[in-house]
C-alpha atoms as a PDB file:
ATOM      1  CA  UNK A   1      44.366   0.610 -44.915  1.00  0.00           C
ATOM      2  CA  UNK A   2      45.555   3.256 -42.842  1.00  0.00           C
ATOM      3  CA  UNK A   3      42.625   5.070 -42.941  1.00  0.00           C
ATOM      4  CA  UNK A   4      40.099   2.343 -42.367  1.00  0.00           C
ATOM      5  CA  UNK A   5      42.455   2.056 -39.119  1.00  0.00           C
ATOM      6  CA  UNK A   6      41.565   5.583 -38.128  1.00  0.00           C
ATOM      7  CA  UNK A   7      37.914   5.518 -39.096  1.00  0.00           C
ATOM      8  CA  UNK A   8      37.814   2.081 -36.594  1.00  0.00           C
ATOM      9  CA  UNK A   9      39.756   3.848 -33.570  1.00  0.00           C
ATOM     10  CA  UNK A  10      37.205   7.147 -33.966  1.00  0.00           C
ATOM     11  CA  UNK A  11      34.341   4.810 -34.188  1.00  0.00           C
ATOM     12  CA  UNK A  12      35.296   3.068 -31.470  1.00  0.00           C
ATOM     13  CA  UNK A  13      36.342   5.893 -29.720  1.00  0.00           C
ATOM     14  CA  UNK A  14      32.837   7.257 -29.334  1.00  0.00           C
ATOM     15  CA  UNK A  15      31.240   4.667 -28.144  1.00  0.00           C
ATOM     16  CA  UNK A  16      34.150   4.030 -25.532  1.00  0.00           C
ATOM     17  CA  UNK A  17      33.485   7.762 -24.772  1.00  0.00           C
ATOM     18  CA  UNK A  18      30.024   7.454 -23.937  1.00  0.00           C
ATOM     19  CA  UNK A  19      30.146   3.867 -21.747  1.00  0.00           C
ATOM     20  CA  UNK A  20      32.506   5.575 -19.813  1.00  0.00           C
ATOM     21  CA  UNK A  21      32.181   5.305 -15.514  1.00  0.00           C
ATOM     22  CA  UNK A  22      30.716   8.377 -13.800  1.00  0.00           C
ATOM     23  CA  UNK A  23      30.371   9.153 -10.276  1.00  0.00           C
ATOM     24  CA  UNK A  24      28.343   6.976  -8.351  1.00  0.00           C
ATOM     25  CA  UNK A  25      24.551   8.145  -8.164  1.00  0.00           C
ATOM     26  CA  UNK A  26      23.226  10.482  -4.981  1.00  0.00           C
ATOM     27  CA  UNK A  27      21.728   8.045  -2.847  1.00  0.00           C
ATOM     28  CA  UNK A  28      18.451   9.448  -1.403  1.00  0.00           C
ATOM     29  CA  UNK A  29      16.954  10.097   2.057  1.00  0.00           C
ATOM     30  CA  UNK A  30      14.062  10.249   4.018  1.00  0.00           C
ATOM     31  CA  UNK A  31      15.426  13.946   3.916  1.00  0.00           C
ATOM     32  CA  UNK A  32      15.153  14.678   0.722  1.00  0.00           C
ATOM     33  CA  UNK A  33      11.602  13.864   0.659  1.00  0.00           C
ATOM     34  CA  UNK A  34       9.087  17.727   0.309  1.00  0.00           C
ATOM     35  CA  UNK A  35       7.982  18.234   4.018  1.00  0.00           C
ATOM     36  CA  UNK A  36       4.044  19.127   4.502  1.00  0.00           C
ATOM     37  CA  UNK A  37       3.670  22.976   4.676  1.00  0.00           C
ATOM     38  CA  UNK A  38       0.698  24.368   6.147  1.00  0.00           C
ATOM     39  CA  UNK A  39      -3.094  22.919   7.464  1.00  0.00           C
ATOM     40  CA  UNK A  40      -4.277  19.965   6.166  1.00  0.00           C
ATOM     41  CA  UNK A  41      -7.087  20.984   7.371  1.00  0.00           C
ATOM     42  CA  UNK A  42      -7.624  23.931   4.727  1.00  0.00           C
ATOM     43  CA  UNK A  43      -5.848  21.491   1.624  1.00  0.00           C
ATOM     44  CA  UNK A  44      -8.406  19.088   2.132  1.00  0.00           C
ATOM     45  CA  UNK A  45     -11.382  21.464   2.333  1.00  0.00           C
ATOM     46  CA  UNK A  46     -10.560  23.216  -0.888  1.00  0.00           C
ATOM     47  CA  UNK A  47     -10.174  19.734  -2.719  1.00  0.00           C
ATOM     48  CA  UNK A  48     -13.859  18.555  -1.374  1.00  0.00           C
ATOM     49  CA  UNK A  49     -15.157  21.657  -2.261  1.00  0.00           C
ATOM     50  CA  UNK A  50     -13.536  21.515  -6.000  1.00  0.00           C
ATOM     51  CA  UNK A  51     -15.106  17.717  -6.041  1.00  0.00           C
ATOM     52  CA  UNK A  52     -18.318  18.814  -4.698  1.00  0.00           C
ATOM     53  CA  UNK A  53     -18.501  21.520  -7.568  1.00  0.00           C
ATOM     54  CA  UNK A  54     -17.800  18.426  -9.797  1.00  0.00           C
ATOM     55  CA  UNK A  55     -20.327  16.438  -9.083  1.00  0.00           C
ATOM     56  CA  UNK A  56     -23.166  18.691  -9.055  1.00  0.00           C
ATOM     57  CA  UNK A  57     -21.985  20.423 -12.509  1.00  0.00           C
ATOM     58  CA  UNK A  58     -22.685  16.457 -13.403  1.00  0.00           C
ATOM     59  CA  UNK A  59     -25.539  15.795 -11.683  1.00  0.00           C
ATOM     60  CA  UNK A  60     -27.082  18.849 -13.256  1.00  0.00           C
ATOM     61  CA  UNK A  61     -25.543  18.267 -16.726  1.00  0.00           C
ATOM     62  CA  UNK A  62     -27.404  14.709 -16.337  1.00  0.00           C
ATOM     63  CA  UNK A  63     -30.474  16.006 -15.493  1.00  0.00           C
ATOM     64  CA  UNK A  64     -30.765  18.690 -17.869  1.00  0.00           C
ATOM     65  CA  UNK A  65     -29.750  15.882 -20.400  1.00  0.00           C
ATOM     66  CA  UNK A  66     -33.215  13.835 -19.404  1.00  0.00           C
ATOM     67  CA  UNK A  67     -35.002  16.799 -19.684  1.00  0.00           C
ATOM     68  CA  UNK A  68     -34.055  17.959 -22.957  1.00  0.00           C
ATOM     69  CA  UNK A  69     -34.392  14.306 -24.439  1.00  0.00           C
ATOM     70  CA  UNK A  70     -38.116  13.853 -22.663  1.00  0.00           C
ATOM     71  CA  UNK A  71     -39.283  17.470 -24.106  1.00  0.00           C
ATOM     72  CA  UNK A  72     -37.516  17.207 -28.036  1.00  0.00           C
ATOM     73  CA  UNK A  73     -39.286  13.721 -28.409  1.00  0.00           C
ATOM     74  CA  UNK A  74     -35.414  12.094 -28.698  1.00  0.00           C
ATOM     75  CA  UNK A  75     -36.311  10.274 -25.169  1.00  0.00           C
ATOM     76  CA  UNK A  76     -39.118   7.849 -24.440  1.00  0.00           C
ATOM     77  CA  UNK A  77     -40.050   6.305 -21.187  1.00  0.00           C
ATOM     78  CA  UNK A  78     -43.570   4.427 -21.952  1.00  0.00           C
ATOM     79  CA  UNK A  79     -44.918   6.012 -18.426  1.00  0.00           C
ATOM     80  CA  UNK A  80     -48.121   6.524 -20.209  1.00  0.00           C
ATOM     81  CA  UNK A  81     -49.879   2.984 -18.508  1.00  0.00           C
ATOM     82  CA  UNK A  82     -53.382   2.872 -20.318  1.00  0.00           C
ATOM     83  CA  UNK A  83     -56.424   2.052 -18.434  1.00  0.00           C
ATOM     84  CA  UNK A  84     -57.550  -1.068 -20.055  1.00  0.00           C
ATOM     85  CA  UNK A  85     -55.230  -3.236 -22.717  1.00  0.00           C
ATOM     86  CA  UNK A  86     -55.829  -2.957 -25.772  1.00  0.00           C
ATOM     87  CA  UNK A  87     -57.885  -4.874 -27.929  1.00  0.00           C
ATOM     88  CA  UNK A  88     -56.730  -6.217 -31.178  1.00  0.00           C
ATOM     89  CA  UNK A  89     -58.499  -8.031 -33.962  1.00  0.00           C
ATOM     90  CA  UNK A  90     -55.476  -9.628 -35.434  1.00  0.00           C
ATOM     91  CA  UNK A  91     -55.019 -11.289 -31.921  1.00  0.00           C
ATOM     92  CA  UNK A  92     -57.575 -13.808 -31.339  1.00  0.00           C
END
């Protein structure tokens, strides 16, 4: 019994150990906060010229993607308008 006593206390013990108060958290500030360093100016033009890059590796990606599919057969667009319809027998 004694030792089902001790096994209890050290069981309890652990979990007394680790729901145990701290120190209060470090309240923030307006402080605390990363202060802008440098030009906006230049930030700003290096991030429209990265998204600029994007979208014309895109555009061009999309475009060579229409091409390929026109010229391998794999893309068809039925801009080939014939003269005069055609006539068929089975039709009338």
């Amino acid at each position: 019994m004694n030792t089902s006593r001790t096994l209890g206390r050290t069981v309890i013990r652990q979990f007394v150990k680790r729901n145990a108060y701290h120190d209060a958290p470090v309240q923030s500030t307006y402080n605390d906060l990363p202060q802008p360093q440098g030009s906006w100016k230049t930030h700003y033009d290096a991030n429209q010229r990265k998204y600029t890059a994007h979208l014309a590796l895109g555009i061009g990606v999309f475009v060579g993607t229409i091409v390929f599919g026109k010229a391998a057969g794999l893309l068809e667009t039925y801009s080939d308008i014939p003269e005069h319809p055609a006539v068929i027998e089975s039709y009338k």
